[in-house]
C-alpha atoms as a PDB file:
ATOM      1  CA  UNK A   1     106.696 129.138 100.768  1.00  0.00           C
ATOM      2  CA  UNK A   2     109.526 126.950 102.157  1.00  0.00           C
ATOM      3  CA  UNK A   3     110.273 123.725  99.580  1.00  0.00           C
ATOM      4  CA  UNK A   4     114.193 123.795 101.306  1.00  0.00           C
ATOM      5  CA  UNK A   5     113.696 120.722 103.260  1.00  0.00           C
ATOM      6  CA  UNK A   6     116.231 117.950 102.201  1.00  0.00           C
ATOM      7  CA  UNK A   7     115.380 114.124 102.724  1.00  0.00           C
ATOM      8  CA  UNK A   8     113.035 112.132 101.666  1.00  0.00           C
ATOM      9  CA  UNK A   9     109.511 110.533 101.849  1.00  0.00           C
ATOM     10  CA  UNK A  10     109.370 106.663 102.887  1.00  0.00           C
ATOM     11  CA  UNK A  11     106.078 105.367 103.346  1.00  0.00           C
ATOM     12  CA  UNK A  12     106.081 101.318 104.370  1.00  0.00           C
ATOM     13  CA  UNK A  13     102.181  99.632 103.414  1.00  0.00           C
ATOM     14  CA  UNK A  14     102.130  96.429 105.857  1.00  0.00           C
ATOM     15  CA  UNK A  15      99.366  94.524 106.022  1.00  0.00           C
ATOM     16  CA  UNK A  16      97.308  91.628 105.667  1.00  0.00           C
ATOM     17  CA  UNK A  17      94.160  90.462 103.183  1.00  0.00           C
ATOM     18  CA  UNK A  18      91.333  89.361 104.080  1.00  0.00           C
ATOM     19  CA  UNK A  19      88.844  88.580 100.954  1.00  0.00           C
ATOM     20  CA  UNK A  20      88.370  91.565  99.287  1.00  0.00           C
ATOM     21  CA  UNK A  21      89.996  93.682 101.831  1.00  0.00           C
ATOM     22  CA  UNK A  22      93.765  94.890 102.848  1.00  0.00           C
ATOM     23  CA  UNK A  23      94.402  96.627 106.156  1.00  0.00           C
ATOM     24  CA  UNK A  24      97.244  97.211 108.662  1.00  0.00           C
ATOM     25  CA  UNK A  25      99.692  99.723 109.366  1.00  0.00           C
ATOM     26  CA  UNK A  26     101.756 102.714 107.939  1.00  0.00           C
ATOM     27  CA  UNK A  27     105.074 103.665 108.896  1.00  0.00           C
ATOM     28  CA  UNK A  28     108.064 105.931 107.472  1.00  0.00           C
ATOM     29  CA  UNK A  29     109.204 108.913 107.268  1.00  0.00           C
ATOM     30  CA  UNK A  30     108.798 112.259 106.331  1.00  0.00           C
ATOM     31  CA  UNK A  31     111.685 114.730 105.211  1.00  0.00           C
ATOM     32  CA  UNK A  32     113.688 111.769 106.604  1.00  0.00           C
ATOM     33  CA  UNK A  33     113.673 113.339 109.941  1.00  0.00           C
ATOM     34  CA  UNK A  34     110.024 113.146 110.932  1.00  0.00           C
ATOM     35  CA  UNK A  35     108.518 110.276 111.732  1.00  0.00           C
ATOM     36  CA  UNK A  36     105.190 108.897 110.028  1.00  0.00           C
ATOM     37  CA  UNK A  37     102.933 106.244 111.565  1.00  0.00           C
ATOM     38  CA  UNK A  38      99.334 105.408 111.113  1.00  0.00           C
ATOM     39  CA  UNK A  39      96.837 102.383 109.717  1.00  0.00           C
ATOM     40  CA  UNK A  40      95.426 102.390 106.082  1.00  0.00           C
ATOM     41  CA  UNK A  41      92.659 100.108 104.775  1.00  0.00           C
ATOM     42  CA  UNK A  42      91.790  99.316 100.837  1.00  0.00           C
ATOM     43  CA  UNK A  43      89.196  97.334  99.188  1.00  0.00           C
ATOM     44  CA  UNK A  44      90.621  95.102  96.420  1.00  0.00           C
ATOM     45  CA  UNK A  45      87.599  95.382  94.524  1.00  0.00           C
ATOM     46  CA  UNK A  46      86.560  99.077  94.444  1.00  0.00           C
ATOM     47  CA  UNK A  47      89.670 100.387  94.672  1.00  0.00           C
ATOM     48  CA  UNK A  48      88.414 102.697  97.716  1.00  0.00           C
ATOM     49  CA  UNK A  49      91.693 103.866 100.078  1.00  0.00           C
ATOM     50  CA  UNK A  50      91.573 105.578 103.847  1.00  0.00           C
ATOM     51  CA  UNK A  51      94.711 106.080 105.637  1.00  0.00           C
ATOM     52  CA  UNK A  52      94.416 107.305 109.193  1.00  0.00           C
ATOM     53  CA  UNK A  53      97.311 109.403 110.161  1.00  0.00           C
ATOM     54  CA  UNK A  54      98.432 109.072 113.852  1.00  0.00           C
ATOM     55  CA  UNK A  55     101.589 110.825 113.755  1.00  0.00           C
ATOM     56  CA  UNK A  56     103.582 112.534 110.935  1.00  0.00           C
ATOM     57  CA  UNK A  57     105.127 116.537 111.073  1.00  0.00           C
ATOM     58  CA  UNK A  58     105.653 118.524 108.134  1.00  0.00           C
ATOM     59  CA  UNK A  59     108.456 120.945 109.868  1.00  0.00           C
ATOM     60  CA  UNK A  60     107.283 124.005 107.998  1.00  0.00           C
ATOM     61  CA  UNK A  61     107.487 122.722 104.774  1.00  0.00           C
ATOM     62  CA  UNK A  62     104.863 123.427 102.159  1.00  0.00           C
ATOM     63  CA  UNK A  63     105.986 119.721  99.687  1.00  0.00           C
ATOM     64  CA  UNK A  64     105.792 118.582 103.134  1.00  0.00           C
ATOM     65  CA  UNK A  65     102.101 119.758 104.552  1.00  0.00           C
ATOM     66  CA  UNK A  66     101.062 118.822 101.000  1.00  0.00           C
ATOM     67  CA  UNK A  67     102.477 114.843 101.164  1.00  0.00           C
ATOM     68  CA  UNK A  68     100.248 114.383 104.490  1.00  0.00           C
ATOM     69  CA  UNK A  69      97.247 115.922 103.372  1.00  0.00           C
ATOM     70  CA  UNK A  70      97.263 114.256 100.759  1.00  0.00           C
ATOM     71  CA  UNK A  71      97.564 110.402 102.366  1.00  0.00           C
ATOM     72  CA  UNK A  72      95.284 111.579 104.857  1.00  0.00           C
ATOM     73  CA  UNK A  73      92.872 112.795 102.201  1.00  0.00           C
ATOM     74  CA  UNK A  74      92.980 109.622 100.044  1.00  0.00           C
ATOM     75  CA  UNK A  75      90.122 108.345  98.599  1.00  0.00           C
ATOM     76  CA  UNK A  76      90.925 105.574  96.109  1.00  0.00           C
ATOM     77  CA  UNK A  77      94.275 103.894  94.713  1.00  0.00           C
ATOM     78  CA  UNK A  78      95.910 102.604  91.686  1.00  0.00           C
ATOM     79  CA  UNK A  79      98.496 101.166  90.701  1.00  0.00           C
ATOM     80  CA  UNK A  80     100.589  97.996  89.315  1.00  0.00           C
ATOM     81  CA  UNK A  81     104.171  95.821  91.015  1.00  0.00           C
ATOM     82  CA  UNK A  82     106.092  99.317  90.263  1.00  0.00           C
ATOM     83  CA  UNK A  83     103.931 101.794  91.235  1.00  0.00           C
ATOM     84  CA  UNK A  84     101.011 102.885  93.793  1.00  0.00           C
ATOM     85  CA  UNK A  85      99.099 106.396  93.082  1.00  0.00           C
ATOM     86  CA  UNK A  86      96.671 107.339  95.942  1.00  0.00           C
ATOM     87  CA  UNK A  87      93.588 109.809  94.650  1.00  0.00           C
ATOM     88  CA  UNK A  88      92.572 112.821  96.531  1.00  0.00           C
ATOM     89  CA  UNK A  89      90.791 115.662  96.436  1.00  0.00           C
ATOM     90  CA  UNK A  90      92.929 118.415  98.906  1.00  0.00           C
ATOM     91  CA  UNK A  91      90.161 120.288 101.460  1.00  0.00           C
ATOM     92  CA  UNK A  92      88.337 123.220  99.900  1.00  0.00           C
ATOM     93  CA  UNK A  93      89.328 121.877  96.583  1.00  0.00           C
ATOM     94  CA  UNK A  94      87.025 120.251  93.543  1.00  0.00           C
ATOM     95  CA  UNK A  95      90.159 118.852  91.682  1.00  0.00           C
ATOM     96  CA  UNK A  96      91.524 115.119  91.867  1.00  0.00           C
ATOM     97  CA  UNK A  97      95.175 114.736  92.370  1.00  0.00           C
ATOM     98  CA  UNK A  98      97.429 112.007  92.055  1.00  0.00           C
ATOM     99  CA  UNK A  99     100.329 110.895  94.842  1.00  0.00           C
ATOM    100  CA  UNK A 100     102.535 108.674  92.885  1.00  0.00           C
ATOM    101  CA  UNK A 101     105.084 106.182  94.937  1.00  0.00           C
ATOM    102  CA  UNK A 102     107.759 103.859  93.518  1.00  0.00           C
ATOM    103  CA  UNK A 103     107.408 100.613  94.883  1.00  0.00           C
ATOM    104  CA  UNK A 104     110.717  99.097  96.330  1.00  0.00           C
ATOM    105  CA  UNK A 105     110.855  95.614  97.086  1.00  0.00           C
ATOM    106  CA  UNK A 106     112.437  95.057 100.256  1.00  0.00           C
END
């Protein structure tokens, strides 16, 4: 297992609301040298989450692999101003997991 990446994991949530409903686009980066793009959608009111993935690498890194499968495997979000977890269930598994991100105001 290879967790010797260095960098970081930026993920930017920009979008608009419309009723009940936020949606636009993701963008960041992963391992700071791997770009991460994609749209995500969440309902205000059931707290359901989908992210779409359109590009993002993990460069052989397990922490890596992990971070996208779990964004792309989100089901349902929480969360206050200083912090966003995303639920989801990684493939073959029963168990719920949490992805927790600090929000920084920009």
């Amino acid at each position: 297992m290879n967790l010797k990446k260095n960098g970081t994991y930026n993920v930017i949530f920009e979008g608009t609301t419309e009723d009940d409903l936020i949606k636009g686009n993701i963008r960041g980066s992963v391992i700071t040298s791997y770009p991460l793009a994609g749209t995500w959608s969440a309902n205000g009111k059931d707290n359901k989450f989908k992210a779409n993935i359109t590009e993002g690498k993990d460069g052989g890194d397990k922490l890596a692999k992990n971070f996208l499968e779990g964004l792309k495997n989100a089901t349902s979000y929480e969360g206050d101003s200083k912090n966003l977890y995303l639920l989801y269930k990684p493939t073959g598994s029963q168990q719920t997991f949490r992805m927790v991100f600090y929000v920084v105001n920009q």
